[in-house]
C-alpha atoms as a PDB file:
ATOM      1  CA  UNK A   1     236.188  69.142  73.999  1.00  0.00           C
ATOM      2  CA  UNK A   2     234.491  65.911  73.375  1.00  0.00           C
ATOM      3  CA  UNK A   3     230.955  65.391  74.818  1.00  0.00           C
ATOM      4  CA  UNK A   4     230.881  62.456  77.126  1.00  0.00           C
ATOM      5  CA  UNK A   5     227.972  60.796  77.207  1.00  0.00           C
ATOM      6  CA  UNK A   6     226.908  58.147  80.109  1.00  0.00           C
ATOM      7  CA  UNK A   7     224.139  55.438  80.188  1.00  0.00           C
ATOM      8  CA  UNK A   8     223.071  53.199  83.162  1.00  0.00           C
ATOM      9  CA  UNK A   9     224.784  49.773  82.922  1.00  0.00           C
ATOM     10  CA  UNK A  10     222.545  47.170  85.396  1.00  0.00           C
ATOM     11  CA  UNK A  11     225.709  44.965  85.509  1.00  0.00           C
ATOM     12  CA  UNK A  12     228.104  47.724  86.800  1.00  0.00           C
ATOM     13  CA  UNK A  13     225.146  48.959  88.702  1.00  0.00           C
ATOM     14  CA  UNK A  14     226.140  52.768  87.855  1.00  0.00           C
ATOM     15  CA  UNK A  15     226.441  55.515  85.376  1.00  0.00           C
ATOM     16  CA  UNK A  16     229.040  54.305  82.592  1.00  0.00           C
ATOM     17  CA  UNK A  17     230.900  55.691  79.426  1.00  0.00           C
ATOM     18  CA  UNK A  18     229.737  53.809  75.998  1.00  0.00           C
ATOM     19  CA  UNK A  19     230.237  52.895  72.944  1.00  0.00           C
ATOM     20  CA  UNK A  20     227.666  52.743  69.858  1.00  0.00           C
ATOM     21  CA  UNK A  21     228.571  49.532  67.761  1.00  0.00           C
ATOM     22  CA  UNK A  22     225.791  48.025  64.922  1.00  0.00           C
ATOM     23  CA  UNK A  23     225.740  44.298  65.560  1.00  0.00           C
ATOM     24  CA  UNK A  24     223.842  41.410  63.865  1.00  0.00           C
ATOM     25  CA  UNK A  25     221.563  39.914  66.380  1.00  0.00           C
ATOM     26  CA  UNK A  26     219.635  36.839  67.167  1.00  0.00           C
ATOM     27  CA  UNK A  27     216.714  36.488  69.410  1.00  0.00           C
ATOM     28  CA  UNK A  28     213.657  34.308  69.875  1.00  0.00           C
ATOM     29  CA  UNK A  29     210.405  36.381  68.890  1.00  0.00           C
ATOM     30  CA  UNK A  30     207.232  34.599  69.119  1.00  0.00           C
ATOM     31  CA  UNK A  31     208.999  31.177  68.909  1.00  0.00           C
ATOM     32  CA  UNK A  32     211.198  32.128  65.650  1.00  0.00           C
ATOM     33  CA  UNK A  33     214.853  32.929  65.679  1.00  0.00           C
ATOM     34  CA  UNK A  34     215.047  36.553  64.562  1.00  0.00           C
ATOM     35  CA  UNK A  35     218.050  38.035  62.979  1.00  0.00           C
ATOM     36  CA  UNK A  36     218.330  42.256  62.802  1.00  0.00           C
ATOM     37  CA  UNK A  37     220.929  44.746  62.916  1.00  0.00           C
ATOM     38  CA  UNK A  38     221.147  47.781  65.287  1.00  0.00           C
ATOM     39  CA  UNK A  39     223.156  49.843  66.624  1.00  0.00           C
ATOM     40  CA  UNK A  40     223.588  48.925  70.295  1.00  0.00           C
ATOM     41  CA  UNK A  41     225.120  50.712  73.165  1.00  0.00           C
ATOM     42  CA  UNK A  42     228.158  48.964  75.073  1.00  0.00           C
ATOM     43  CA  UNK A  43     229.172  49.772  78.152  1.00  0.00           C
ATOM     44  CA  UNK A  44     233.213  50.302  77.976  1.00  0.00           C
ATOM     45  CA  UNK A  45     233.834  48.306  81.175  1.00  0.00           C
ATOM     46  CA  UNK A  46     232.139  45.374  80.781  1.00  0.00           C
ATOM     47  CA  UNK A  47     230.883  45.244  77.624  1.00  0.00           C
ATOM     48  CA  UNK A  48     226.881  44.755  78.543  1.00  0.00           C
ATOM     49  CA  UNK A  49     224.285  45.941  76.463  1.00  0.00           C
ATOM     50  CA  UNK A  50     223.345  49.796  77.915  1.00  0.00           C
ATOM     51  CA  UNK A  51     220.041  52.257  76.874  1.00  0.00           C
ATOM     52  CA  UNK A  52     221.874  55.014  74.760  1.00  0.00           C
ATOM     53  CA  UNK A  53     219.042  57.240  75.594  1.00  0.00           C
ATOM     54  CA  UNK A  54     215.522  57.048  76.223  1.00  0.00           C
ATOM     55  CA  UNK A  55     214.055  55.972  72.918  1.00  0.00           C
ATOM     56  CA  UNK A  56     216.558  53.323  72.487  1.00  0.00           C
ATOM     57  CA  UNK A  57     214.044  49.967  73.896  1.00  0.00           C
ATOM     58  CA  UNK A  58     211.507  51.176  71.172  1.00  0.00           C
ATOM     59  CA  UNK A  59     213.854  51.145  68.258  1.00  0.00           C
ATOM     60  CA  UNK A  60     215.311  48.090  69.115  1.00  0.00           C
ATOM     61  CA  UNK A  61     211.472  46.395  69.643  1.00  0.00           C
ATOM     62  CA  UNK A  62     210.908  48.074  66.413  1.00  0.00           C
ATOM     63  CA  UNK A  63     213.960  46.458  64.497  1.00  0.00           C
ATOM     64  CA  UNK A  64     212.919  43.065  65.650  1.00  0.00           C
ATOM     65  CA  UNK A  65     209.609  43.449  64.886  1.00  0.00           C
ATOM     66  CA  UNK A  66     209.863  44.524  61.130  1.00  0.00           C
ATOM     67  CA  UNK A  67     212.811  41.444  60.991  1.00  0.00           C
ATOM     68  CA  UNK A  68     210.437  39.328  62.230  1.00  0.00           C
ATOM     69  CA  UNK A  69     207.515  40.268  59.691  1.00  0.00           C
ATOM     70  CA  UNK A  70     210.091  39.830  56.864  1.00  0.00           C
ATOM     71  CA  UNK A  71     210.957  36.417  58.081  1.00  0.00           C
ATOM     72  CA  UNK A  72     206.891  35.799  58.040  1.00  0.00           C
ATOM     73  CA  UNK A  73     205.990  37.458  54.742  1.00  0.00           C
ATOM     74  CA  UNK A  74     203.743  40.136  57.214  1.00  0.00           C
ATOM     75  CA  UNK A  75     203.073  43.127  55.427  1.00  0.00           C
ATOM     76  CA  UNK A  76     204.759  46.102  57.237  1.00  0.00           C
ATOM     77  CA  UNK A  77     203.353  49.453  58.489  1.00  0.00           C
ATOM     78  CA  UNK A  78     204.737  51.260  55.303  1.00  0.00           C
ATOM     79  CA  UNK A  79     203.025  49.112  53.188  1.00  0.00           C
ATOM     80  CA  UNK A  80     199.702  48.942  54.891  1.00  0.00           C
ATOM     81  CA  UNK A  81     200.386  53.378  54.367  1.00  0.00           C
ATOM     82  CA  UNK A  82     201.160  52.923  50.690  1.00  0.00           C
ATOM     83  CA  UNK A  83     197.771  51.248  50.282  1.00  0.00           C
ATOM     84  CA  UNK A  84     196.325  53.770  51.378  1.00  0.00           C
ATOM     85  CA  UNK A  85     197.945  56.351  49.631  1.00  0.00           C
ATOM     86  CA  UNK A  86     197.670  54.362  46.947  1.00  0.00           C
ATOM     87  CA  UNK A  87     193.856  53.909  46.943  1.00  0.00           C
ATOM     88  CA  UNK A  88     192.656  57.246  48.402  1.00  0.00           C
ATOM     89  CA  UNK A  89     191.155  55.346  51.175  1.00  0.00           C
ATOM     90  CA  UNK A  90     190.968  55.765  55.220  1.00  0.00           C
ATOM     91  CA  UNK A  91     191.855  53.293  57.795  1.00  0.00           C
ATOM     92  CA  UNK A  92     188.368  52.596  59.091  1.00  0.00           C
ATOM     93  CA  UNK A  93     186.837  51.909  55.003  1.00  0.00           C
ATOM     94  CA  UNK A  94     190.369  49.787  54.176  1.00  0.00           C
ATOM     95  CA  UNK A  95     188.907  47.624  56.971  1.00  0.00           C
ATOM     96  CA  UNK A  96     185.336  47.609  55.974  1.00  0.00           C
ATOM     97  CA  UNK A  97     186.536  46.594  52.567  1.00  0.00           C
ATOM     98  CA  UNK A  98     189.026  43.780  52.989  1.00  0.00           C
ATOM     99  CA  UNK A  99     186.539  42.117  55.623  1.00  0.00           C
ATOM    100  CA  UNK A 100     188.220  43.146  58.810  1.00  0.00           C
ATOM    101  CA  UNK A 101     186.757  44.533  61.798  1.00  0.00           C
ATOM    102  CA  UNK A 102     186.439  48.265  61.508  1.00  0.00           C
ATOM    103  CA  UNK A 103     189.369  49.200  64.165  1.00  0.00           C
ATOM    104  CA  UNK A 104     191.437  46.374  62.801  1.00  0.00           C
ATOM    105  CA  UNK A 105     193.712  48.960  60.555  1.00  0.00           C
ATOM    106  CA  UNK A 106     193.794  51.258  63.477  1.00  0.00           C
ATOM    107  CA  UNK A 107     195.255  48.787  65.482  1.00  0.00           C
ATOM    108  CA  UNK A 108     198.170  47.724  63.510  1.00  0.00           C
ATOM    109  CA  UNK A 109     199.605  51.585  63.348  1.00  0.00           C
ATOM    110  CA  UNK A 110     199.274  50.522  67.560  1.00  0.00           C
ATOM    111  CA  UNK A 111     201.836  47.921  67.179  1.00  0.00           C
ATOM    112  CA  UNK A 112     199.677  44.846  66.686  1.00  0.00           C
ATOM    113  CA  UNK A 113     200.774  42.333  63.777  1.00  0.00           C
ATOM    114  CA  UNK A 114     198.558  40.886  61.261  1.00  0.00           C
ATOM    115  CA  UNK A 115     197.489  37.330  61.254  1.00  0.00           C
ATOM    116  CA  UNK A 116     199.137  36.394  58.346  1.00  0.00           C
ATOM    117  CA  UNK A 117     195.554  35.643  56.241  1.00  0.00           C
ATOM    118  CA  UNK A 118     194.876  39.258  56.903  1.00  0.00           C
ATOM    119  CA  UNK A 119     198.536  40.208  55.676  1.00  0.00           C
ATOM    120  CA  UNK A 120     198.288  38.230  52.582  1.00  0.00           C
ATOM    121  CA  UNK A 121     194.594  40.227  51.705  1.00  0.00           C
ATOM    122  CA  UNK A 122     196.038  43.172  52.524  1.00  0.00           C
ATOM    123  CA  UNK A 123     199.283  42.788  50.650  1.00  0.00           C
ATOM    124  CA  UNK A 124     197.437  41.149  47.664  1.00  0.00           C
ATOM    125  CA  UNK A 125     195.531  45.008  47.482  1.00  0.00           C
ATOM    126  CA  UNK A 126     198.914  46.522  46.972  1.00  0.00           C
ATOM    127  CA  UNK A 127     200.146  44.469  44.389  1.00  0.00           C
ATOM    128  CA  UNK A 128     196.747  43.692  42.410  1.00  0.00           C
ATOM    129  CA  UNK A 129     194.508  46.890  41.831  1.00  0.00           C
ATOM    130  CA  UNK A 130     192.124  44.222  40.355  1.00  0.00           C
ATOM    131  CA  UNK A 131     191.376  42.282  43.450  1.00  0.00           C
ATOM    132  CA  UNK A 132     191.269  45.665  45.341  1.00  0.00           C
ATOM    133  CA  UNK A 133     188.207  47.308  43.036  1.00  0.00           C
ATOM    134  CA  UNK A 134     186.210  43.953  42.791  1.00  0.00           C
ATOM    135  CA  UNK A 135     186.503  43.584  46.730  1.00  0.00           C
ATOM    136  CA  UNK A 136     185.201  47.551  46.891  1.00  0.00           C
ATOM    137  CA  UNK A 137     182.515  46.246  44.764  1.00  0.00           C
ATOM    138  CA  UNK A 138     181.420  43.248  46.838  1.00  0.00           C
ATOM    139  CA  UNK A 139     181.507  45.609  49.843  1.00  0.00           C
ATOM    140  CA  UNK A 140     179.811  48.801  48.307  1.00  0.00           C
ATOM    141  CA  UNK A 141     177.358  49.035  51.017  1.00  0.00           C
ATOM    142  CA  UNK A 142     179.894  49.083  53.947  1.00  0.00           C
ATOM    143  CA  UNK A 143     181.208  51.931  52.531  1.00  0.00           C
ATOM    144  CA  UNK A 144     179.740  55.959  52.148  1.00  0.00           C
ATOM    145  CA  UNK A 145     178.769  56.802  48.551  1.00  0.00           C
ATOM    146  CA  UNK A 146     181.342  59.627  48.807  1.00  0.00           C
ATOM    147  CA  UNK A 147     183.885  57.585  49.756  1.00  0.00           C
ATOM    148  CA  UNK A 148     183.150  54.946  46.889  1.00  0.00           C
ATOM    149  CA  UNK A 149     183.492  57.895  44.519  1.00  0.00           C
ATOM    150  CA  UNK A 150     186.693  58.936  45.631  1.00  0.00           C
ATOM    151  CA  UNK A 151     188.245  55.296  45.333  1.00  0.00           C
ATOM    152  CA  UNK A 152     186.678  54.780  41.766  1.00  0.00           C
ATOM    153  CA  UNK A 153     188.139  58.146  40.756  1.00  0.00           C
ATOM    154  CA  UNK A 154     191.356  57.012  42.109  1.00  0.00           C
ATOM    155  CA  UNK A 155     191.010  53.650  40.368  1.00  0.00           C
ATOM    156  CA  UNK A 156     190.733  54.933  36.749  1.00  0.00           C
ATOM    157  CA  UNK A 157     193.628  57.440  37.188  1.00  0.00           C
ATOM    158  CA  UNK A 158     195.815  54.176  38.555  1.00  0.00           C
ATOM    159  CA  UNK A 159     194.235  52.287  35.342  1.00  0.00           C
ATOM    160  CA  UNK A 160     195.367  54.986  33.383  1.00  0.00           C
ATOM    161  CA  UNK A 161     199.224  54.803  35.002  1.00  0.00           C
ATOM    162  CA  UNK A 162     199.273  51.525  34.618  1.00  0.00           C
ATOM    163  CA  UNK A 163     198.100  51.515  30.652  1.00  0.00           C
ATOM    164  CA  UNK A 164     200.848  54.038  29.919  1.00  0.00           C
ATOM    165  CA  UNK A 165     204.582  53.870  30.358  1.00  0.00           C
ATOM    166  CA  UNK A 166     205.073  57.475  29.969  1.00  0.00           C
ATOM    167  CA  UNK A 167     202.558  58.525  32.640  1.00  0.00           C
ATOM    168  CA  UNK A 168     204.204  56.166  35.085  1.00  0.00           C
ATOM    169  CA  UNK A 169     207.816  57.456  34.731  1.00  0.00           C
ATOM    170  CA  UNK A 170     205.973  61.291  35.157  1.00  0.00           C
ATOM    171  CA  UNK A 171     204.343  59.661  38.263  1.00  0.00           C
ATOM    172  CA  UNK A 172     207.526  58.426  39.636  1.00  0.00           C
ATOM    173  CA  UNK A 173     209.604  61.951  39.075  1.00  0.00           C
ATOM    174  CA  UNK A 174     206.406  63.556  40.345  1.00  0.00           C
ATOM    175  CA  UNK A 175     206.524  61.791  43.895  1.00  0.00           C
ATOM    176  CA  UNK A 176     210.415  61.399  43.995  1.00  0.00           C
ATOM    177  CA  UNK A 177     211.278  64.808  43.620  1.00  0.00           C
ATOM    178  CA  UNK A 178     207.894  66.383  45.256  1.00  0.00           C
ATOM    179  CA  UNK A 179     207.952  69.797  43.623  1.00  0.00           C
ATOM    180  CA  UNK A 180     207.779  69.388  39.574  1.00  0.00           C
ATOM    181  CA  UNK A 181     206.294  71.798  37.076  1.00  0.00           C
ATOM    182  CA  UNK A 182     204.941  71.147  33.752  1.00  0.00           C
ATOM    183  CA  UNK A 183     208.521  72.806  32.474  1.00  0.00           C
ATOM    184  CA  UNK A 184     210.426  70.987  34.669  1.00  0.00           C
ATOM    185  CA  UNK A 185     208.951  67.790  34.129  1.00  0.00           C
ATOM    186  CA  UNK A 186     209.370  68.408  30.121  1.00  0.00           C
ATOM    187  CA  UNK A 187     212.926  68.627  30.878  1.00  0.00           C
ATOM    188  CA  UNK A 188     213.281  65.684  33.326  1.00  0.00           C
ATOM    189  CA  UNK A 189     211.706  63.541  31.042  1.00  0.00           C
ATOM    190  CA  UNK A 190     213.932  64.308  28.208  1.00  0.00           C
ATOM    191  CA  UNK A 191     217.291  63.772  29.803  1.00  0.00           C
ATOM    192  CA  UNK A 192     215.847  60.821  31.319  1.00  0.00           C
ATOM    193  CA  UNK A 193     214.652  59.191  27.614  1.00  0.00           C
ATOM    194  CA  UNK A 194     218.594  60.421  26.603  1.00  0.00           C
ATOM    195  CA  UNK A 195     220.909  59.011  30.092  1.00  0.00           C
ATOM    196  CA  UNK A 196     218.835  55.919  29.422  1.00  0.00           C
ATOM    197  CA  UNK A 197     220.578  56.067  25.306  1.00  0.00           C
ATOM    198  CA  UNK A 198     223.994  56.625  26.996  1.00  0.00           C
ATOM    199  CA  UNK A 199     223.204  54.266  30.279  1.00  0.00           C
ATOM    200  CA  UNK A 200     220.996  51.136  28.634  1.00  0.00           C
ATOM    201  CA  UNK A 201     221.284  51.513  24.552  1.00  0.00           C
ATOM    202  CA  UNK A 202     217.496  52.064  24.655  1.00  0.00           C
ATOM    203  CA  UNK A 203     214.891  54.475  23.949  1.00  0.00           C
ATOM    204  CA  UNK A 204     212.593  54.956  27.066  1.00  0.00           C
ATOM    205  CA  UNK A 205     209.681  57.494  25.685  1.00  0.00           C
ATOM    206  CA  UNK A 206     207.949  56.424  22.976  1.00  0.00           C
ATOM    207  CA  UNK A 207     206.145  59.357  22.517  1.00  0.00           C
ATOM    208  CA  UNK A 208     207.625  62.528  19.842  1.00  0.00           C
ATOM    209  CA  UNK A 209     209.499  64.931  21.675  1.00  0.00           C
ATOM    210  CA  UNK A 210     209.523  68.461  19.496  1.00  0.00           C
ATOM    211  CA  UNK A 211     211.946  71.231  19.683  1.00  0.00           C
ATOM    212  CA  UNK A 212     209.897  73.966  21.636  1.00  0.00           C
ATOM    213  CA  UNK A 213     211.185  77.258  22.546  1.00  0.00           C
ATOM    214  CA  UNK A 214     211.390  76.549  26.195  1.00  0.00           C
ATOM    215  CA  UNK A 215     213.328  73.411  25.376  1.00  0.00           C
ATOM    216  CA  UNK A 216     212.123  69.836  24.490  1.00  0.00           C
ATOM    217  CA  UNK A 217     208.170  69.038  25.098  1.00  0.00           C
ATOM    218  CA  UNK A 218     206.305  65.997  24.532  1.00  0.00           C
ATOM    219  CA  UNK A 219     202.953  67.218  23.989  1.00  0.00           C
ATOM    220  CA  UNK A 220     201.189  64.726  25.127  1.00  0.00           C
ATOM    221  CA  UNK A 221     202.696  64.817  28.678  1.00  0.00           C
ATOM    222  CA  UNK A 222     202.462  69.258  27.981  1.00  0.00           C
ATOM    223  CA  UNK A 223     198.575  69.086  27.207  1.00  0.00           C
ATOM    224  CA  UNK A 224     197.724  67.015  30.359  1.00  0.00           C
ATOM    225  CA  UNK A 225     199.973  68.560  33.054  1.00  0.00           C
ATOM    226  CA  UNK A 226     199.610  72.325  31.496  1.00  0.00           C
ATOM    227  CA  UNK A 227     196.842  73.814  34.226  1.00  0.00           C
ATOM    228  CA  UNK A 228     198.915  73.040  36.750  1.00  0.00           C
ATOM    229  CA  UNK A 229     200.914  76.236  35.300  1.00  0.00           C
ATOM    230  CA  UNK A 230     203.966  77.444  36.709  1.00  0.00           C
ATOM    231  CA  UNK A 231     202.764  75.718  40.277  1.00  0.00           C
ATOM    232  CA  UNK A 232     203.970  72.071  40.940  1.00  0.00           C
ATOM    233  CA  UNK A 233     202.201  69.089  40.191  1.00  0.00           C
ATOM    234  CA  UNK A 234     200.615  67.579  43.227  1.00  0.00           C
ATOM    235  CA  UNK A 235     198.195  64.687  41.852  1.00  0.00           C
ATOM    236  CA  UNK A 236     201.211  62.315  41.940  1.00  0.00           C
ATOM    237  CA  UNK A 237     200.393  58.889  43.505  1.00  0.00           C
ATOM    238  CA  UNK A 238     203.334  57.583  45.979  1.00  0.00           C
ATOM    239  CA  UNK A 239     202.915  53.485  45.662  1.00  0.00           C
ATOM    240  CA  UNK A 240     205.777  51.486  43.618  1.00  0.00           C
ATOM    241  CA  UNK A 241     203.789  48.224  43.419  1.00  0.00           C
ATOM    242  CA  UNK A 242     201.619  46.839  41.409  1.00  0.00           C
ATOM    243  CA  UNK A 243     200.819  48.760  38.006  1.00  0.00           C
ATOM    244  CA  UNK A 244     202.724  51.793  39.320  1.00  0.00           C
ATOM    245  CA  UNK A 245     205.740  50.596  37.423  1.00  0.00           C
ATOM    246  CA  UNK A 246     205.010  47.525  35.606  1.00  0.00           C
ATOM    247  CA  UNK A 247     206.363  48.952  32.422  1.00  0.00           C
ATOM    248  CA  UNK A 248     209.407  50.251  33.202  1.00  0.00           C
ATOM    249  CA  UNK A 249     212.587  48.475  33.963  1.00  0.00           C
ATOM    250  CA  UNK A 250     215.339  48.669  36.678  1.00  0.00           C
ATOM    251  CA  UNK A 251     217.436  49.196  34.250  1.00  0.00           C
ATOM    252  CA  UNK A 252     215.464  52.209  33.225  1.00  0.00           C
ATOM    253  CA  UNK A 253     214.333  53.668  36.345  1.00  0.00           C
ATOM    254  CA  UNK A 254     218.609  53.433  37.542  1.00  0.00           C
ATOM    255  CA  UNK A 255     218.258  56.471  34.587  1.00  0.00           C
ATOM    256  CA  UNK A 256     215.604  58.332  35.531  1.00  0.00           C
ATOM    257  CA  UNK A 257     217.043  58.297  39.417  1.00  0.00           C
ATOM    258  CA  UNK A 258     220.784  59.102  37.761  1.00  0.00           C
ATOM    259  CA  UNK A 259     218.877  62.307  36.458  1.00  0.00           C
ATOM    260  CA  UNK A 260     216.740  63.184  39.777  1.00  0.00           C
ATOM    261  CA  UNK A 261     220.087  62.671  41.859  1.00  0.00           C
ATOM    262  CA  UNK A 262     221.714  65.450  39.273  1.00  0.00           C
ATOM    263  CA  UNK A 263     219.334  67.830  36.889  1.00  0.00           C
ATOM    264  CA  UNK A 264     216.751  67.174  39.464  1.00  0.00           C
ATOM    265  CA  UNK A 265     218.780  69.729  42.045  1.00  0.00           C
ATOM    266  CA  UNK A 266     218.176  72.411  39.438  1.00  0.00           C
ATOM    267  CA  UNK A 267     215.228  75.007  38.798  1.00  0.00           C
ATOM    268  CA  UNK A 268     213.258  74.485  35.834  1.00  0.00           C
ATOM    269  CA  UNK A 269     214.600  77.227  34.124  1.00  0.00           C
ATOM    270  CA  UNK A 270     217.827  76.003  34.896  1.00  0.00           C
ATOM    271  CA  UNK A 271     217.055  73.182  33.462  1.00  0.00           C
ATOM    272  CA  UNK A 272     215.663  74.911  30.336  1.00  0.00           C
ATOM    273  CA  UNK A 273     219.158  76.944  30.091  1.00  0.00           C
ATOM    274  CA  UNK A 274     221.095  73.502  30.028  1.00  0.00           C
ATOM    275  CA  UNK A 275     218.508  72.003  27.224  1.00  0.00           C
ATOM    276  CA  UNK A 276     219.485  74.588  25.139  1.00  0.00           C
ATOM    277  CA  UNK A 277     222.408  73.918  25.049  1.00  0.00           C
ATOM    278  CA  UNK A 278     222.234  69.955  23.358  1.00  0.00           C
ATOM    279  CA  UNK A 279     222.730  70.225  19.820  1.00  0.00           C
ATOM    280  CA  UNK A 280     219.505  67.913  18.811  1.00  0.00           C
ATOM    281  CA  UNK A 281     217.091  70.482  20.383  1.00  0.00           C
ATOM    282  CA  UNK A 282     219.386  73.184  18.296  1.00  0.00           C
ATOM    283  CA  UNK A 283     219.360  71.573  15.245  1.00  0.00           C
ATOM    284  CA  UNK A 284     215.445  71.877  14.839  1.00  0.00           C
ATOM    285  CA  UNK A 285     215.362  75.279  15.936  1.00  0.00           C
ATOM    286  CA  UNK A 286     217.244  76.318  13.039  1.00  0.00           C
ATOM    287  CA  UNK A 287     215.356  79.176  10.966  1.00  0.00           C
ATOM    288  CA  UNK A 288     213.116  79.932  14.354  1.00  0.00           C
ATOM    289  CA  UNK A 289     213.201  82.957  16.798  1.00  0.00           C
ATOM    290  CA  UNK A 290     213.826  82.886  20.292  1.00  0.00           C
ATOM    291  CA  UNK A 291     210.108  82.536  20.920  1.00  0.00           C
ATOM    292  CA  UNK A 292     208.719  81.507  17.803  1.00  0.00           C
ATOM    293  CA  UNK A 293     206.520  78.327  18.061  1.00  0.00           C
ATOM    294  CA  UNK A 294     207.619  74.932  16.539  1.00  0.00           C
ATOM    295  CA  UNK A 295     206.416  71.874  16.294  1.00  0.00           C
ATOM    296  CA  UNK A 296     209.859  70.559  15.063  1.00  0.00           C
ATOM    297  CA  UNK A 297     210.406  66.748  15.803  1.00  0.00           C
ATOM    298  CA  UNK A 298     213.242  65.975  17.544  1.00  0.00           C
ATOM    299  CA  UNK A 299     215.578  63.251  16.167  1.00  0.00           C
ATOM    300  CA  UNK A 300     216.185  60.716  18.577  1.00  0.00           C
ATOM    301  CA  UNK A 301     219.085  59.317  16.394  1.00  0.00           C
ATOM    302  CA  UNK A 302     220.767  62.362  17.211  1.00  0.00           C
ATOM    303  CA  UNK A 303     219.537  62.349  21.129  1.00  0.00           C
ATOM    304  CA  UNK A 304     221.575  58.952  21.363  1.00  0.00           C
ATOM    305  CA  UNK A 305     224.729  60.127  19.397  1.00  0.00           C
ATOM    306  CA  UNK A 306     224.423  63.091  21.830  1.00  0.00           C
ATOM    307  CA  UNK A 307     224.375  61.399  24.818  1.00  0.00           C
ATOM    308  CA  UNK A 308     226.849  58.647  24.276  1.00  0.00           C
ATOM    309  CA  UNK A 309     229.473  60.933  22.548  1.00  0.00           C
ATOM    310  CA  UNK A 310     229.204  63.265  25.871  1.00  0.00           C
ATOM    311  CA  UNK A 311     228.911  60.025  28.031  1.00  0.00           C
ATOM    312  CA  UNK A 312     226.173  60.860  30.659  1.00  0.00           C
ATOM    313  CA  UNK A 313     226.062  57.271  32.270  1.00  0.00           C
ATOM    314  CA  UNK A 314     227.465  58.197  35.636  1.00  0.00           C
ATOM    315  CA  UNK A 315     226.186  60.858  38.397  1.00  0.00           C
ATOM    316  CA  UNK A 316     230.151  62.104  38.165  1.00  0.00           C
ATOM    317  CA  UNK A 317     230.166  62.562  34.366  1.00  0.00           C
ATOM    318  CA  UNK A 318     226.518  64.159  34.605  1.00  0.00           C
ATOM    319  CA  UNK A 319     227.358  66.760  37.181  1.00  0.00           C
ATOM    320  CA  UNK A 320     230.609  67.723  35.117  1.00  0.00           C
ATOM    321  CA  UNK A 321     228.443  68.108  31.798  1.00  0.00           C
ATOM    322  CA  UNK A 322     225.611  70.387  33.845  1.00  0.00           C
ATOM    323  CA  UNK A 323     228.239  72.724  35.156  1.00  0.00           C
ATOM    324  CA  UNK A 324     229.958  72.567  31.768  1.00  0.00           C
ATOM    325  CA  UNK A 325     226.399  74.101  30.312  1.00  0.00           C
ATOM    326  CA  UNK A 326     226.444  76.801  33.167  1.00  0.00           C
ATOM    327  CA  UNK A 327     229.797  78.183  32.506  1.00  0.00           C
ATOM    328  CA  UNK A 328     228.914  78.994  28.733  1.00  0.00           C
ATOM    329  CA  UNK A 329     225.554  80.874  29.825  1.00  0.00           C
END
């Protein structure tokens, strides 16, 4: 049988039966008209708003709140996070650095909202690593020298992302899927560079790709991820703003999430089984063993022929050509 559920209705004055309906609403939130959605409880006699269950007043509160910050340009509690994933950085020495008060961070993950000078400074970190380091600078002494070590460290690795193209689409498949080894990654990166052929017309990696034995390697990427061995890469940076992905397009990244949301479900060696079976990465093992080495150069004339002739634009025609590959193992 159904589960009836029952909520107090203040109009009926009793317990009712309700309905869960997602509404646009307007209200007046510190003198502004606010506009959310949310999914509100009606009651089925009278059609008042009822509590749905006893975490219902906060999510609403919540809903209106992040509407409202939108409407004011505030920077939200996710972003205020990513800056500090972003930067290595605490709560307490974000606050010492962008001139606040030291509890001042602390308090917005309490519910309070930024003035909006403090949201632009804070917002202005996310999106401009620049004006983030020189204000670390200005306020060196606020800070412990460990902690200033850690957040120049962090600063030349996101100088480094955002100098190479290559390092921020491993960056991005490194914090989207979570778990990626060096083979893996290899992989990912090459049917990314080929849905992108099939998908925008374009080459995405500059870098050579060579036929390996394992499958297609870029060596570059191979030398600089290799110690992290047959264990996944964890030094990935979660933050999309700023130089994260400057150099790649939305064009581009729609590729490299078609291939997450497909050859990213599969193991590496999976993965290795299915690059094996595209006829560029054949073609320059001809004349090599099974596990002879090669340096071989793959042809990225044939890597677009390839994946335009199989027509690996689409999740749908993706998924069909992986389990194609698995049924001639």
């Amino acid at each position: 049988m159904k589960e009836i559920k029952y909520a107090y209705c203040n109009e009926c004055e009793d317990l009712v039966e309700f309905d869960v309906i997602e509404q646009n609403i307007t209200e007046q939130y510190k003198g502004e008209n606010v506009k959310f959605k949310f999914r509100t409880g009606r009651c089925r006699y009278c059609g008042s708003e009822v509590a749905t269950d006893v975490d219902y007043n906060t999510r609403r509160s919540k809903a209106k709140i992040k509407a409202y910050k939108q409407l004011k340009g505030i920077i939200k509690l996710d972003e205020i996070s990513e800056i500090l994933e972003k930067y290595d950085i605490g709560k307490e020495a974000l606050a010492d650095i962008a001139g606040f008060g030291k509890v001042t961070i602390k308090r917005y993950y309490e519910g309070f909202i930024p003035a909006k000078e403090y949201s632009d400074r804070l917002l202005e970190f996310l999106n401009k690593e620049s004006s983030f380091i020189n204000a670390v600078e200005i306020s060196k002494n606020k800070v412990k020298p460990v902690t200033y070590r850690k957040i120049t460290a962090r600063y030349e690795r996101l100088c480094e992302i955002g100098n190479s193209k290559t390092e921020q689409i491993v960056n991005y498949i490194v914090t989207q899927l979570e778990e990626v080894t060096p083979l893996a990654l290899e992989k990912l990166l090459a049917f990314s560079n080929g849905v992108n052929y099939a998908l925008n017309g374009d080459r995405m990696i500059d870098e050579e790709c060579q036929a390996w034995q394992h499958g297609p390697v870029y060596p570059v990427v191979y030398n600089k991820y290799k110690k992290f061995g047959y264990k996944p890469i964890d030094d990935g940076i979660h933050s999309s703003h700023g130089c994260m992905l400057s150099k790649v397009s939305q064009e581009e990244l729609k590729a490299i999430d078609m291939v997450l949301d497909t050859f990213g479900l599969y193991s590496p060696k999976t993965l290795e089984t299915i690059s094996h079976k595209q006829t560029p990465w054949i073609e320059k093992r001809r004349g090599y063993g099974p596990k002879e080495a090669s340096h071989e150069v793959i042809d990225e004339k044939a890597v677009k022929v390839y994946y335009i002739q199989n027509k690996l634009n689409s999740e749908e025609q993706i998924m069909k050509y992986i389990l194609e590959c698995l049924k001639r193992v």
